[in-house]
C-alpha atoms as a PDB file:
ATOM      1  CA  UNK A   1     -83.667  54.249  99.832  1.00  0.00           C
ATOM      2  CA  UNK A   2     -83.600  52.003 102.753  1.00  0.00           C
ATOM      3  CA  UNK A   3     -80.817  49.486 101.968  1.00  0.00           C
ATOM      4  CA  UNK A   4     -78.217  52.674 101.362  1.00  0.00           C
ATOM      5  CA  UNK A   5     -78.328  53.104 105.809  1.00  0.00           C
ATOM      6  CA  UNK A   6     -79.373  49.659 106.267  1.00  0.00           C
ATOM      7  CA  UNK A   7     -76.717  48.609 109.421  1.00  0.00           C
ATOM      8  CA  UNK A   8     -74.235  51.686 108.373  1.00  0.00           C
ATOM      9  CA  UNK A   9     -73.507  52.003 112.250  1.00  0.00           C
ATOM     10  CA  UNK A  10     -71.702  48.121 111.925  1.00  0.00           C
ATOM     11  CA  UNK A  11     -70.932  48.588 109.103  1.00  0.00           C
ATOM     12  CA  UNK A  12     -68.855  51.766 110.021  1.00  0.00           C
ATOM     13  CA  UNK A  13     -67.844  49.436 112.946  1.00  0.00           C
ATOM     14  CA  UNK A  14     -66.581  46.611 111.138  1.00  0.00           C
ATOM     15  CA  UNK A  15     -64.952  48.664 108.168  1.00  0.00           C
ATOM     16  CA  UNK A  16     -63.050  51.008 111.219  1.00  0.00           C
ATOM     17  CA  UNK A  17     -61.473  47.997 112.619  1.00  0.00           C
ATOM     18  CA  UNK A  18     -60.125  46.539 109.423  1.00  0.00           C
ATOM     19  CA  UNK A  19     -58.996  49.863 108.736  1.00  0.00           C
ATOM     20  CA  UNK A  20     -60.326  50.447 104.995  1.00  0.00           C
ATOM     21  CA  UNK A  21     -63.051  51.721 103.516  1.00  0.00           C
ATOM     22  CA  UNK A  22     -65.284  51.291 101.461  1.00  0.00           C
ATOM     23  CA  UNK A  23     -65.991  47.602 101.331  1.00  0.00           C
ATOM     24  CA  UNK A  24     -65.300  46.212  97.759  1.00  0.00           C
ATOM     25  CA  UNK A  25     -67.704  43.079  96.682  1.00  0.00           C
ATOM     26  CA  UNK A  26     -66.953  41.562  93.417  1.00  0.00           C
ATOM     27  CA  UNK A  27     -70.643  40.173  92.161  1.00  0.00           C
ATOM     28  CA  UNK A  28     -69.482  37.086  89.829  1.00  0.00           C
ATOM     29  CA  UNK A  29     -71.433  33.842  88.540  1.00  0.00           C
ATOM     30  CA  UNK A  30     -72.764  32.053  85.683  1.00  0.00           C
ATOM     31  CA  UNK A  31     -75.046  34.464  82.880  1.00  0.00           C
ATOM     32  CA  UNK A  32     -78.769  34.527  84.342  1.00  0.00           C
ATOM     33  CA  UNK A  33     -78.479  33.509  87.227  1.00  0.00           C
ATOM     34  CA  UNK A  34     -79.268  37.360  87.787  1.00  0.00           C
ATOM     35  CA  UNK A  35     -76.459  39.240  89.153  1.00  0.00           C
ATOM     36  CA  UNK A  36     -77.448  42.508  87.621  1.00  0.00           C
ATOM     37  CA  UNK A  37     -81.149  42.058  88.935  1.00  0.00           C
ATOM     38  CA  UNK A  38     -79.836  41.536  92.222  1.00  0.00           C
ATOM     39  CA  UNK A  39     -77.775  44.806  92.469  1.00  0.00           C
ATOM     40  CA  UNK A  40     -80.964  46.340  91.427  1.00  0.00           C
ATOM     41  CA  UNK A  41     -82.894  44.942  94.648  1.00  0.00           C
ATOM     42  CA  UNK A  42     -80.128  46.047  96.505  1.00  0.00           C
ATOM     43  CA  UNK A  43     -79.834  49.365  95.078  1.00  0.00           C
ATOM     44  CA  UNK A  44     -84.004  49.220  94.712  1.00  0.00           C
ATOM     45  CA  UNK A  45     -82.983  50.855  91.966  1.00  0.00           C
ATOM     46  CA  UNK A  46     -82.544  50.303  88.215  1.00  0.00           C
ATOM     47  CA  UNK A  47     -78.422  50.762  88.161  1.00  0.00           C
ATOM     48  CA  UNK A  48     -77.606  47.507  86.145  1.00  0.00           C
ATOM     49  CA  UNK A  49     -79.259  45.984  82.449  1.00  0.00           C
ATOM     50  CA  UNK A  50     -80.555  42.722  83.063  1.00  0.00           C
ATOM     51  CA  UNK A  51     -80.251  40.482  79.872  1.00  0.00           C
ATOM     52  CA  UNK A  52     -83.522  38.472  78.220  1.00  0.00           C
ATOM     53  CA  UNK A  53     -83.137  35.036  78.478  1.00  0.00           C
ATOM     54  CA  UNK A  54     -80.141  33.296  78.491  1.00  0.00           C
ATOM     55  CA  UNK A  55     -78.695  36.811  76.515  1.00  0.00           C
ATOM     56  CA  UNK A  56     -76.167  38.464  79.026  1.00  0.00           C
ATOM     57  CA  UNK A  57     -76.309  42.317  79.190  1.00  0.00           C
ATOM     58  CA  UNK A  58     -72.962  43.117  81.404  1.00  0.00           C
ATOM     59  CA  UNK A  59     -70.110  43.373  79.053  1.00  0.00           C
ATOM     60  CA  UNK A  60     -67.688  44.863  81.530  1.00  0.00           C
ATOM     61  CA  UNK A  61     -67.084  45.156  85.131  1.00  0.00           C
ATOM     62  CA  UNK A  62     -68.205  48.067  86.313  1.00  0.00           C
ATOM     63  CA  UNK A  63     -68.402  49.493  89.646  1.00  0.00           C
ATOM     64  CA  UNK A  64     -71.639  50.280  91.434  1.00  0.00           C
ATOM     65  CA  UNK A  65     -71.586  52.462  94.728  1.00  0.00           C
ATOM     66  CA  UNK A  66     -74.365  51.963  96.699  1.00  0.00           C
ATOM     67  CA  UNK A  67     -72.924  54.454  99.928  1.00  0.00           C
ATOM     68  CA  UNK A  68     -70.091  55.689 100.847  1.00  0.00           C
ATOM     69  CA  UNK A  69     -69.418  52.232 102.756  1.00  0.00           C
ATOM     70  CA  UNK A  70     -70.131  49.403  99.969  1.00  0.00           C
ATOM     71  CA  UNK A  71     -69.740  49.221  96.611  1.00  0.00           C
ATOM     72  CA  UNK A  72     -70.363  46.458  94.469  1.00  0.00           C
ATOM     73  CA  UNK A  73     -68.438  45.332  90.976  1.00  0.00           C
ATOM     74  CA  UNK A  74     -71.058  44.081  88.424  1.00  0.00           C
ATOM     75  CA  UNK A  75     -69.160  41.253  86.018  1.00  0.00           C
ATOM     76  CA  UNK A  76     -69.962  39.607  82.576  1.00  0.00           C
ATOM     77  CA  UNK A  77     -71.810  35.801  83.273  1.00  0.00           C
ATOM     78  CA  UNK A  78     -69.547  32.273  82.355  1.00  0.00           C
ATOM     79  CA  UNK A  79     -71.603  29.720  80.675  1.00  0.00           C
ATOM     80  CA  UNK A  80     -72.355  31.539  77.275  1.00  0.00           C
ATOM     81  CA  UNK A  81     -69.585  29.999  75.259  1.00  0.00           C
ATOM     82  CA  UNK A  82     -65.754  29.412  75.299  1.00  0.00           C
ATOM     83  CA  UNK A  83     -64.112  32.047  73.846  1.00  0.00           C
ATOM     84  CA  UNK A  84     -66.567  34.091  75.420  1.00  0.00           C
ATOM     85  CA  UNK A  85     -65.450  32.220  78.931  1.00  0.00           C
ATOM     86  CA  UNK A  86     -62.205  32.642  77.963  1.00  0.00           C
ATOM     87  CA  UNK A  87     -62.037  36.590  77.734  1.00  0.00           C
ATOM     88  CA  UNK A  88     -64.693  36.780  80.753  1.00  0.00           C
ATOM     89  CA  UNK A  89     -62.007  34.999  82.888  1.00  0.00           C
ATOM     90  CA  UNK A  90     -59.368  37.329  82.420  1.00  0.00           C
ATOM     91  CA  UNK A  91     -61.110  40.252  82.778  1.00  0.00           C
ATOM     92  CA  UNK A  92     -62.250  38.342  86.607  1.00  0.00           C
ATOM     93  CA  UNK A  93     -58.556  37.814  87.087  1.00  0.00           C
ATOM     94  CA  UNK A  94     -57.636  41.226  86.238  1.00  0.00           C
ATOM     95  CA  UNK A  95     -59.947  42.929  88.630  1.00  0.00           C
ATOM     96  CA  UNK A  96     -58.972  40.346  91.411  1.00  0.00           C
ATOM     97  CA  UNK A  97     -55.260  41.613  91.046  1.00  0.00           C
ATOM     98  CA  UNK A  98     -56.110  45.458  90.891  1.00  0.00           C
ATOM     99  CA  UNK A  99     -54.235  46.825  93.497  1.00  0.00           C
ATOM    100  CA  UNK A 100     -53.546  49.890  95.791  1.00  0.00           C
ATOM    101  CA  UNK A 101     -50.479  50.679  97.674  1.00  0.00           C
ATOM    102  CA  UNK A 102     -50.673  52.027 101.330  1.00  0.00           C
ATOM    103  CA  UNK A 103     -47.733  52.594 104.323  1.00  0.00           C
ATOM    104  CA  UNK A 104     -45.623  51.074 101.597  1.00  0.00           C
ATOM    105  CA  UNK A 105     -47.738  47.476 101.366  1.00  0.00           C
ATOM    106  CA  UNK A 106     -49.422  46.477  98.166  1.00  0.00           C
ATOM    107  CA  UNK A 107     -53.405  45.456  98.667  1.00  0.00           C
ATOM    108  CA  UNK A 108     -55.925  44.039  96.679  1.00  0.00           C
ATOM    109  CA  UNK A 109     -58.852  46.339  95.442  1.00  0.00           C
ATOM    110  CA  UNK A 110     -61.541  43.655  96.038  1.00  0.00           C
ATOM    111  CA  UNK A 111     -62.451  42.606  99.429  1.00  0.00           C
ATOM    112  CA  UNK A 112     -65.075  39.962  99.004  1.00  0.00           C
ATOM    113  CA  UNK A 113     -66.382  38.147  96.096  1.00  0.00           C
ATOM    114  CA  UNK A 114     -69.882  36.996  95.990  1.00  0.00           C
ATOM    115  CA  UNK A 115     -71.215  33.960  93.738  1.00  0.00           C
ATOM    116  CA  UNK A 116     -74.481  34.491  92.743  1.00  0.00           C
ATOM    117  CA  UNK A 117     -76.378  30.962  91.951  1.00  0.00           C
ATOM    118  CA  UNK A 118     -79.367  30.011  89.699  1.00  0.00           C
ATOM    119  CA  UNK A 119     -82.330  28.484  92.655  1.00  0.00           C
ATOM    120  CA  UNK A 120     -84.510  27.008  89.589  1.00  0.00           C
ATOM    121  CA  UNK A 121     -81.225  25.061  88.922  1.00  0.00           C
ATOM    122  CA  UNK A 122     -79.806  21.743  89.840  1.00  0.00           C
ATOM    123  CA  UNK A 123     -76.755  21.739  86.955  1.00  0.00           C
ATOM    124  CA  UNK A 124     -73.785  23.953  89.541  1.00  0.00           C
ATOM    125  CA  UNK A 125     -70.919  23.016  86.571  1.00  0.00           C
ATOM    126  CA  UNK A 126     -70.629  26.498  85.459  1.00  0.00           C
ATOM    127  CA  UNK A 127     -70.099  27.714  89.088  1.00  0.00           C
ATOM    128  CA  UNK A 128     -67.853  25.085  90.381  1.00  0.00           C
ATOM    129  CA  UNK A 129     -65.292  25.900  86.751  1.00  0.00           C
ATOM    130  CA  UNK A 130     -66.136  29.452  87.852  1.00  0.00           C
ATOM    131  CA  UNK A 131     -64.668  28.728  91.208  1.00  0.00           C
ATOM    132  CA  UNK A 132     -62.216  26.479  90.419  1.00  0.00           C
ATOM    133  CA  UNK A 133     -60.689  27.779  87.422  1.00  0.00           C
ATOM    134  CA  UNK A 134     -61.031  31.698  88.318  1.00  0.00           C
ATOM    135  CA  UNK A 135     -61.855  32.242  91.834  1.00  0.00           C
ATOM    136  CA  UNK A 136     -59.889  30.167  94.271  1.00  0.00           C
ATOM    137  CA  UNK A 137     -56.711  30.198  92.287  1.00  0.00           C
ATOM    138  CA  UNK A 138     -56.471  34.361  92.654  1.00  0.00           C
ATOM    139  CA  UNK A 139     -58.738  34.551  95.267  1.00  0.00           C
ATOM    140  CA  UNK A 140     -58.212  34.037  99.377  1.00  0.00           C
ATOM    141  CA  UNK A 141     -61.348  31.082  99.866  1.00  0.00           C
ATOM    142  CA  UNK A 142     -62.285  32.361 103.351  1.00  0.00           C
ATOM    143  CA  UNK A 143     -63.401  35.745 101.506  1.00  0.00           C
ATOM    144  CA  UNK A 144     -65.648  33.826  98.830  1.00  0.00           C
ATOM    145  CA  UNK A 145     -69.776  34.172  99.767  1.00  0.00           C
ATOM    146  CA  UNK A 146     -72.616  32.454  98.035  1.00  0.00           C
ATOM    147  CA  UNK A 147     -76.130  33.226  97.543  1.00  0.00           C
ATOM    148  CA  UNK A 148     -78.879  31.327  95.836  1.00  0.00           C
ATOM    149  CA  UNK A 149     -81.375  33.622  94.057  1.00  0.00           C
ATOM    150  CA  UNK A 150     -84.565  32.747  92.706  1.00  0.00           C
ATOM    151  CA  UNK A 151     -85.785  30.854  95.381  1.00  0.00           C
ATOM    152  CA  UNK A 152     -89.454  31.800  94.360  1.00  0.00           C
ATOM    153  CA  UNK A 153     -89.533  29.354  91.308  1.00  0.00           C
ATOM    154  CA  UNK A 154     -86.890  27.019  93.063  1.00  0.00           C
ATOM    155  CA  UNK A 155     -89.626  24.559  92.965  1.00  0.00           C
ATOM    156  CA  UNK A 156     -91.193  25.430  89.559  1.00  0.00           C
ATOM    157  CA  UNK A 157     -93.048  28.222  91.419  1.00  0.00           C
ATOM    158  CA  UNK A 158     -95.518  25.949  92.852  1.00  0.00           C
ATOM    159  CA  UNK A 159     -94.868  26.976  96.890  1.00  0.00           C
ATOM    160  CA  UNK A 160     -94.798  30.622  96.464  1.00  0.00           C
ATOM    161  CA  UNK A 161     -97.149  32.251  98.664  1.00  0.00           C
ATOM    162  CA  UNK A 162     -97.968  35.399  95.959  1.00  0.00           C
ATOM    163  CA  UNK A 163    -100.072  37.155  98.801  1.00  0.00           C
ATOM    164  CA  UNK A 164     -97.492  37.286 101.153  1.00  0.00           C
ATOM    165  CA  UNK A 165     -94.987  37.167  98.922  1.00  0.00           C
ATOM    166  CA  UNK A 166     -92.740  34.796 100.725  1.00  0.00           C
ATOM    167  CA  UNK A 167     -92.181  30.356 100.379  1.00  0.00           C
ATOM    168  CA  UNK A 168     -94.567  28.416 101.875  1.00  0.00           C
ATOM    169  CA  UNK A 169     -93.501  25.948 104.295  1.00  0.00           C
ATOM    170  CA  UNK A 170     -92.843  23.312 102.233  1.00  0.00           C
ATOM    171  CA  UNK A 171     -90.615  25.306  99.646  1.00  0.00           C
ATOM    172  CA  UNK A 172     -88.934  27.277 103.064  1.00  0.00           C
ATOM    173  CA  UNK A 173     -87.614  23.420 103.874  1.00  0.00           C
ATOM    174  CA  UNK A 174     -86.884  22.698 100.046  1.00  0.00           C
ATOM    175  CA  UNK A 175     -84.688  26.352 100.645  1.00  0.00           C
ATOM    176  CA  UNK A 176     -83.023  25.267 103.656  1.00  0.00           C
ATOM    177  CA  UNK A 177     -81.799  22.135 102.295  1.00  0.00           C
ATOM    178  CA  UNK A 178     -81.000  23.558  99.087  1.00  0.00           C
ATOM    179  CA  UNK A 179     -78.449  25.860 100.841  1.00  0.00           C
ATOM    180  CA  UNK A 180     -77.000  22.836 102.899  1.00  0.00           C
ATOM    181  CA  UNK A 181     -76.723  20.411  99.350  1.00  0.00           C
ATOM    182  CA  UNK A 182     -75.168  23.366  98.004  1.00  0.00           C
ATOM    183  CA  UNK A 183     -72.762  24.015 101.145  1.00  0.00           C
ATOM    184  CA  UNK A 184     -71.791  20.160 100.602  1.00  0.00           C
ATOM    185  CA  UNK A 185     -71.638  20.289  96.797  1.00  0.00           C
ATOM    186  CA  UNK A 186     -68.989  23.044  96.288  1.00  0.00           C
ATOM    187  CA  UNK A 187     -66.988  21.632  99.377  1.00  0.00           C
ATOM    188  CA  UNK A 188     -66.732  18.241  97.271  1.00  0.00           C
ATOM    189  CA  UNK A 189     -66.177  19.758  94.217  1.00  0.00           C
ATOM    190  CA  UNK A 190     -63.799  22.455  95.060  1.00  0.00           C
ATOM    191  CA  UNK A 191     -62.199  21.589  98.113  1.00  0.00           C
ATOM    192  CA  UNK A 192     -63.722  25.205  99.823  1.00  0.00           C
ATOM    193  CA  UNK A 193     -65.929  25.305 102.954  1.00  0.00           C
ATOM    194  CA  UNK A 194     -68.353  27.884 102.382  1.00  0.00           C
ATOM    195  CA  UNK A 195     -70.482  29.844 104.602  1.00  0.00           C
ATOM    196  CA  UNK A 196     -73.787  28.409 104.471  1.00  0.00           C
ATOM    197  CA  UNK A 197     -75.624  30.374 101.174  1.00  0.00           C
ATOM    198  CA  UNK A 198     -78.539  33.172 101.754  1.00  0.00           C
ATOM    199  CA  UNK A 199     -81.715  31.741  99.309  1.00  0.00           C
ATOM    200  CA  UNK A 200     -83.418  35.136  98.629  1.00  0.00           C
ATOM    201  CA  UNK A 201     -85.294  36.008  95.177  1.00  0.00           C
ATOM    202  CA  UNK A 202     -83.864  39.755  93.442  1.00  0.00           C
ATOM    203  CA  UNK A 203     -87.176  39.640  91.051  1.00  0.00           C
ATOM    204  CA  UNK A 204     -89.551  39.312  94.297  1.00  0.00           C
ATOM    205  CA  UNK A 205     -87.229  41.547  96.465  1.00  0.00           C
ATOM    206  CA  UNK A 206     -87.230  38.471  99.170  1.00  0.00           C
ATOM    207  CA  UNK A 207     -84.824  37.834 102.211  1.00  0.00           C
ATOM    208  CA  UNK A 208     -82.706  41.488  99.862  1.00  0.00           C
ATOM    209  CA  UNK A 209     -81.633  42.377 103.983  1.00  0.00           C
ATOM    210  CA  UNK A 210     -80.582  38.797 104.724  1.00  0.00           C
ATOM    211  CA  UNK A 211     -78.259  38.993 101.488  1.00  0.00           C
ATOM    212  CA  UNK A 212     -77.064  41.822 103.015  1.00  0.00           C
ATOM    213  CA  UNK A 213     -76.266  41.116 106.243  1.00  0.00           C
ATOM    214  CA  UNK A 214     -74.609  37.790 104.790  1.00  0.00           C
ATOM    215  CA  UNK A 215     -72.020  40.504 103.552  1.00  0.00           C
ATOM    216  CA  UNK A 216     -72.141  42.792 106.844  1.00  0.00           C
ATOM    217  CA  UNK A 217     -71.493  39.481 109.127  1.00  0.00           C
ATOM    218  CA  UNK A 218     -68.721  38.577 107.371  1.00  0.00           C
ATOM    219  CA  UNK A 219     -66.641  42.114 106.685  1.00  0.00           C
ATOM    220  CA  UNK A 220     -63.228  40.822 106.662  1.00  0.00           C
ATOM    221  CA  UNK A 221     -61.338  42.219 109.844  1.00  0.00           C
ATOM    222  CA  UNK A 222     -57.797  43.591 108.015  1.00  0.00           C
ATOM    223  CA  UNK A 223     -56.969  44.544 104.037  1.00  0.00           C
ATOM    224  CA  UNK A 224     -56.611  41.737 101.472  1.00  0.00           C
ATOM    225  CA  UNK A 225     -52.686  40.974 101.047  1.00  0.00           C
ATOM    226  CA  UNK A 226     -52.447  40.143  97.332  1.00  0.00           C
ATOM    227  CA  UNK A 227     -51.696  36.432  96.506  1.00  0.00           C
ATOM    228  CA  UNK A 228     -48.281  35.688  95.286  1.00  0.00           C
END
């Protein structure tokens, strides 16, 4: 499986100079936008149900180790209904304040969280509650990554290139400006900078090594200090 020694070397590098290992990614965002079909392209593996529909299948968070270097936390998808929101939320806040002691300092378990986001979609009001309500509140904003999946019906399918299985050039620019609206959106609606999204597509297995890399590139360089 190529993905599980895809960069190890930096990300041995990175992971050494932070002084913690392995690298903890909490996978969060609104149900079908396809979280659990992306850890499969990354795992190019079946390790997580994906739901029909608007149906989610994750219940629970559940941990996912794809080395000894990265594992990933697959979470329950906002957006189904309140109550359903409601126990989602804490479960999100829970896992943001697990914690392990070390030299006598109290850490948080997860290092990064990445938002997964619906490309066929315009509507981001699920995400930006997601963000605003659970994320940034428990959460240090300079270890928050997005990534926009779906990118090969982004435009209703219409610029795919099947053969090659890659955008055409007219859906690559609809992509690139996608990921700078987005970049623009969530800093108006949250207040939060983000790093400029990866578009990839989990069902196609497109730009799967960009995605990664967005979480390689930006390995946080010490532990995560719990908030107060």
């Amino acid at each position: 499986m190529r993905n599980k020694v895809y960069r190890q070397c930096d990300i041995e590098r990175n992971l050494r100079i932070a002084r913690f290992r392995p690298l903890d990614v909490l996978v969060v965002g609104a149900t079908g936008s396809g979280k659990s079909s992306t850890l499969n392209s990354l795992f190019e593996d079946n390790v997580a149900k994906v739901g029909e529909g608007c149906d989610p299948e994750t219940m629970e968070i559940e941990s996912k180790q794809l080395n000894e270097l990265l594992r990933f936390w697959d979470s329950p998808g906002l957006g189904d209904n309140v109550e359903a929101d409601r126990r989602y939320s804490r479960k999100l806040v829970d896992i943001l304040y697990r914690d392990y002691h070390l030299d006598n300092n109290q850490y948080g378990l997860i290092d990064l969280v990445l938002v997964i986001l619906d490309g066929s979609c315009r509507d981001l009001g699920t995400t930006y509650k997601l963000l605003n309500d659970v994320i940034i509140p428990n959460f240090q904003s300079d270890r928050i990554l997005v990534a926009i999946n779906q990118s090969d019906v982004a435009m209703k399918g219409r610029h795919w290139n099947f053969y090659q299985n890659c955008p055409d050039a007219m859906l690559q620019s609809f992509l690139e400006e996608k990921a700078l609206s987005t970049q623009k959106r969530i800093k108006e609606a949250t207040g939060v900078k983000i790093i400029n999204p990866v578009c990839y597509s989990a069902e196609k297995n497109f730009n799967i090594k960009e995605l990664l890399d967005l979480i390689i590139d930006h390995i946080p360089k010490e532990r995560r200090r719990l908030v107060s």
